[in-house]
Protein backbone atom coordinates (compact mmCIF):
# COMPACT_ATOMS: atom_id res chain seq x y z
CA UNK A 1 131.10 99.27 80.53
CA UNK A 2 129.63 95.75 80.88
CA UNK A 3 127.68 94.22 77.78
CA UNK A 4 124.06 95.38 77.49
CA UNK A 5 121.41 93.10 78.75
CA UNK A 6 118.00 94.46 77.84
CA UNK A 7 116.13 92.29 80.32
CA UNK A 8 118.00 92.71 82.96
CA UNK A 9 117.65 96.67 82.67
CA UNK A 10 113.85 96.51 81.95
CA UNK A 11 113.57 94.25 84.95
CA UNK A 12 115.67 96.51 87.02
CA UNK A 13 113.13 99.69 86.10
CA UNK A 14 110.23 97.31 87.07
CA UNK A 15 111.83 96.38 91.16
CA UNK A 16 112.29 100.13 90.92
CA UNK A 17 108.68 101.25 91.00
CA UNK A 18 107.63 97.96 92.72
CA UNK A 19 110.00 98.86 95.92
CA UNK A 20 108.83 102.73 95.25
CA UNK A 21 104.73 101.73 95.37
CA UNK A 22 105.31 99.32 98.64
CA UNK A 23 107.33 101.78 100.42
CA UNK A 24 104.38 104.92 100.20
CA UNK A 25 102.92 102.52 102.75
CA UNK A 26 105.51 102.33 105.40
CA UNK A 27 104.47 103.52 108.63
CA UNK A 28 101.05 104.51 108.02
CA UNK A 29 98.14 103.51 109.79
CA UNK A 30 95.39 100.56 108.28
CA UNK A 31 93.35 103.67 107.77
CA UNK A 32 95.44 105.90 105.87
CA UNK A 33 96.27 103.00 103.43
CA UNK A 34 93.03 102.65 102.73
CA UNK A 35 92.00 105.87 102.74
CA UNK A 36 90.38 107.28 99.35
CA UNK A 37 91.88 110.51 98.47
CA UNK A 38 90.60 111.12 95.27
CA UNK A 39 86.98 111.83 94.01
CA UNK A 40 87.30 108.28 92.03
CA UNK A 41 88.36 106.58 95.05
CA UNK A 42 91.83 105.99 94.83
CA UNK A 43 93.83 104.83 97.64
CA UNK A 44 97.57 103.05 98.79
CA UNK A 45 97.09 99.64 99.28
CA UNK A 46 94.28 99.79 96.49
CA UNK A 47 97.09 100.54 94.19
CA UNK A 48 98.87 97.66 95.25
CA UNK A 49 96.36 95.37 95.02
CA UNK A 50 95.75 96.61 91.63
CA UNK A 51 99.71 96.03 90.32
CA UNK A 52 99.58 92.82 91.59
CA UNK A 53 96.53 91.61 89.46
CA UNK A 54 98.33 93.34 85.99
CA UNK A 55 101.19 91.23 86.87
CA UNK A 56 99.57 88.21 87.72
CA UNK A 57 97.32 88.39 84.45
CA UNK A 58 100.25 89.64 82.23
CA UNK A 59 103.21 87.65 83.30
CA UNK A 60 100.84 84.60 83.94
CA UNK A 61 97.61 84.24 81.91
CA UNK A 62 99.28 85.95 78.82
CA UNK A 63 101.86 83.31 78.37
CA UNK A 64 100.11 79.91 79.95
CA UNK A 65 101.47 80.28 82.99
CA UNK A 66 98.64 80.73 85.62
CA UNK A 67 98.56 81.93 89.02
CA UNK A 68 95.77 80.67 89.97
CA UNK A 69 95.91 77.13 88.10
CA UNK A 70 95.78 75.36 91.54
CA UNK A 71 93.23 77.47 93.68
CA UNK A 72 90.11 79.39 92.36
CA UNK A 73 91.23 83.47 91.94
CA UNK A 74 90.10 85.53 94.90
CA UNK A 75 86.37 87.21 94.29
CA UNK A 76 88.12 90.29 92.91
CA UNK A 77 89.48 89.05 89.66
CA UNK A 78 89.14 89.98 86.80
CA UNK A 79 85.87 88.14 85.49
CA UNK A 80 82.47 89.13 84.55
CA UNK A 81 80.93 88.36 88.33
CA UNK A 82 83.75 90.73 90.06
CA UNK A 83 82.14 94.11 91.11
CA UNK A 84 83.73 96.95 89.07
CA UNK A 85 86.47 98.15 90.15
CA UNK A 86 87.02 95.39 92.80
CA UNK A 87 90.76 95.41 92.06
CA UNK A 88 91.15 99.01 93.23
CA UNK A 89 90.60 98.97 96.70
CA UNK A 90 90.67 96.28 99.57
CA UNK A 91 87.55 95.45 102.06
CA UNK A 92 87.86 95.24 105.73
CA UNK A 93 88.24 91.64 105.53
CA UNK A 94 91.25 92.15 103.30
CA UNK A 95 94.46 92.64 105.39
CA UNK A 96 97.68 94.79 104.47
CA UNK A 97 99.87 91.63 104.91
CA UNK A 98 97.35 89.46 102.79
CA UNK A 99 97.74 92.22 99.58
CA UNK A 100 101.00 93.36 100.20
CA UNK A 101 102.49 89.26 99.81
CA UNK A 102 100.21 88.60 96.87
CA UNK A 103 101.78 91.71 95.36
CA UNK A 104 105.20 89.62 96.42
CA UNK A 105 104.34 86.51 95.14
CA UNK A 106 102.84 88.67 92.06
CA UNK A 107 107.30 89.29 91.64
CA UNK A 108 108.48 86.05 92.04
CA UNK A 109 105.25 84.59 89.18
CA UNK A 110 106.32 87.65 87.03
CA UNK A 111 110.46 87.23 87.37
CA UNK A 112 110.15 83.43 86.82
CA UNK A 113 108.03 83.69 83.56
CA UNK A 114 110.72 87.01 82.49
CA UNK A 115 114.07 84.53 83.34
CA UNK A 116 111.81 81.79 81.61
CA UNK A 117 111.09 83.06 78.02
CA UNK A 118 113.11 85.71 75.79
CA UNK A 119 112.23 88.67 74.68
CA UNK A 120 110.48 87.79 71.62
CA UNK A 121 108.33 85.03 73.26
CA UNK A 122 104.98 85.21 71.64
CA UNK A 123 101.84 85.26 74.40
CA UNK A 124 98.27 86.27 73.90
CA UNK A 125 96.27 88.94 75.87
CA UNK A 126 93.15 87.20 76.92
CA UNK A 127 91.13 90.49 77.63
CA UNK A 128 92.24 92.38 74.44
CA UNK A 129 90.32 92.18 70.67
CA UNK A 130 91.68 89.20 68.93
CA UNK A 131 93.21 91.83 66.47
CA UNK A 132 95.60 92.70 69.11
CA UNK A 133 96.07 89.92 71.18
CA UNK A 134 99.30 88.94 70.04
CA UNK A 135 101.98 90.43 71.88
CA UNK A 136 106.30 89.80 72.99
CA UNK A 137 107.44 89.35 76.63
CA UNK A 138 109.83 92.58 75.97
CA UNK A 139 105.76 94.40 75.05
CA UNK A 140 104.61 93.56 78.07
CA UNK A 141 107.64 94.16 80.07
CA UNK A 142 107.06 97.80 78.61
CA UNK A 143 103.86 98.07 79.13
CA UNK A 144 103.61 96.44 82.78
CA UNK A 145 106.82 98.99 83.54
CA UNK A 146 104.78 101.74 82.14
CA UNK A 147 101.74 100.92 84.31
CA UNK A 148 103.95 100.12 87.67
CA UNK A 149 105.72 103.70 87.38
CA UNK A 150 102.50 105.41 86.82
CA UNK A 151 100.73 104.14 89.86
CA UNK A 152 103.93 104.71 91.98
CA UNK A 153 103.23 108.24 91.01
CA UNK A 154 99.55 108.69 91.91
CA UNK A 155 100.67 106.73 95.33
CA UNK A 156 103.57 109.81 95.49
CA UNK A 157 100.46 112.32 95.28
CA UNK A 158 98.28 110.47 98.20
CA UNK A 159 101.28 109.36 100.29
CA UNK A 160 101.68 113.42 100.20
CA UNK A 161 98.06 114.06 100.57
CA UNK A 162 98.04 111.97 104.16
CA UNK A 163 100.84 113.07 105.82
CA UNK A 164 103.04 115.03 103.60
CA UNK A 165 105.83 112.92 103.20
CA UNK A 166 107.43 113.14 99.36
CA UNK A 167 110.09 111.59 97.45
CA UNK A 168 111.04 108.88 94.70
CA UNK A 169 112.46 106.23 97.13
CA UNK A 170 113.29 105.65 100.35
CA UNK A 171 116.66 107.75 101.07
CA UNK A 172 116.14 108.96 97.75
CA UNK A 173 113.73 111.86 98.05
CA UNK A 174 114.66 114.18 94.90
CA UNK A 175 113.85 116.90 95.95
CA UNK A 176 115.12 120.20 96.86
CA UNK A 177 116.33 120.70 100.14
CA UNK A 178 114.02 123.14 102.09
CA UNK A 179 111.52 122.99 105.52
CA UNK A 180 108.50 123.18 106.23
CA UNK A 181 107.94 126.47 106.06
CA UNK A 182 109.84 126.52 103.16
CA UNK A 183 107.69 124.28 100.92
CA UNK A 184 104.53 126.41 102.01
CA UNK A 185 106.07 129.55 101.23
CA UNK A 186 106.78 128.16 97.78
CA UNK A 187 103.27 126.58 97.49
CA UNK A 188 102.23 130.05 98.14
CA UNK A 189 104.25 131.48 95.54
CA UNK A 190 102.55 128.70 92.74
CA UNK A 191 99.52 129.77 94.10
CA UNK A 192 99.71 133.64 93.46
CA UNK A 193 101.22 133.17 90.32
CA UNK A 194 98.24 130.55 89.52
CA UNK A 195 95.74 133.09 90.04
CA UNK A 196 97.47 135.85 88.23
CA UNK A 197 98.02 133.82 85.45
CA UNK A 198 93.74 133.10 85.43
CA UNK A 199 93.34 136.47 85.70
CA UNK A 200 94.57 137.72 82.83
């Protein structure tokens, strides 16, 4: 057993639902990344566009260490002008590759401030009450982690919605082995027990 290294296992969990998010877009059409599946709107490379702002804001702003320090921030960030929910979804004029390599370049900000600073660094939140602004790198490594896995998820549940492919990560599915008619024969048995279960 090799000596424990905290950040390098916390980073490790973060690539992890990084590579899982990107991949739910693989081989789908511009539409079906796009596509919002959900009554709130929620959609593939809306998700990714999303990530890649929490990193950029966390791992940058948080601890001095601006993205955008050089260039103004794209109209979608996070200020009092950007439309609600801007960060959630990408126009027509926004392309896959344009999000997809922000979300990249989102890694390499985020992995050089993480190989920068320890654990205990000290940054501030900028968007948080000043009672809670104060916060450690190995915080937000949690918290960014937390937020990365759970969109992975919902892009799991849409990914699924458009086409029915399923799994954690690419050769990696998870799952039990079974076909087609398999998995609807099973859905069918949720769905029987569902409504006997309501009936009672």
């Amino acid at each position: 057993m090799s000596e424990p290294d905290p950040k390098a296992d916390l980073l490790r969990y973060l690539q992890d639902a990084r590579d899982a998010l990107l991949w739910k877009l693989d081989g789908l059409p511009e539409y079906d990344v796009r596509r919002p599946l959900t009554p709130t709107g929620t959609n593939l490379l809306g998700l990714v566009k999303h990530v890649a702002g929490v990193e950029l804001g966390y791992f940058g702003d948080t601890f001095g260490r601006p993205f955008f320090d050089k260039a103004p921030p794209p109209p979608w960030w996070y200020t009092e002008e950007a439309e609600p929910n801007a960060d959630m979804w990408a126009t027509a004029d926004e392309s896959r590759e344009e999000i997809v390599g922000l979300y990249r370049q989102a890694w390499e900000h985020s992995d050089s401030t993480i190989a920068a600073l320890t654990l205990d660094a000290v940054g501030h939140v900028p968007w948080w009450p000043a009672e809670r602004r104060k916060v450690t790198l190995h915080h937000i490594l949690v918290r960014v982690i937390s937020d990365t896995q759970r969109h992975a998820g919902h892009a799991d549940i849409v990914r699924e919605l458009i086409d029915g492919s399923a799994g954690l990560s690419q050769g990696k599915d998870s799952l039990p082995p079974g076909d087609r008619a398999w998995w609807e024969g099973h859905r069918s048995r949720l769905e029987r027990v569902a409504r006997e279960a309501g009936n009672r």
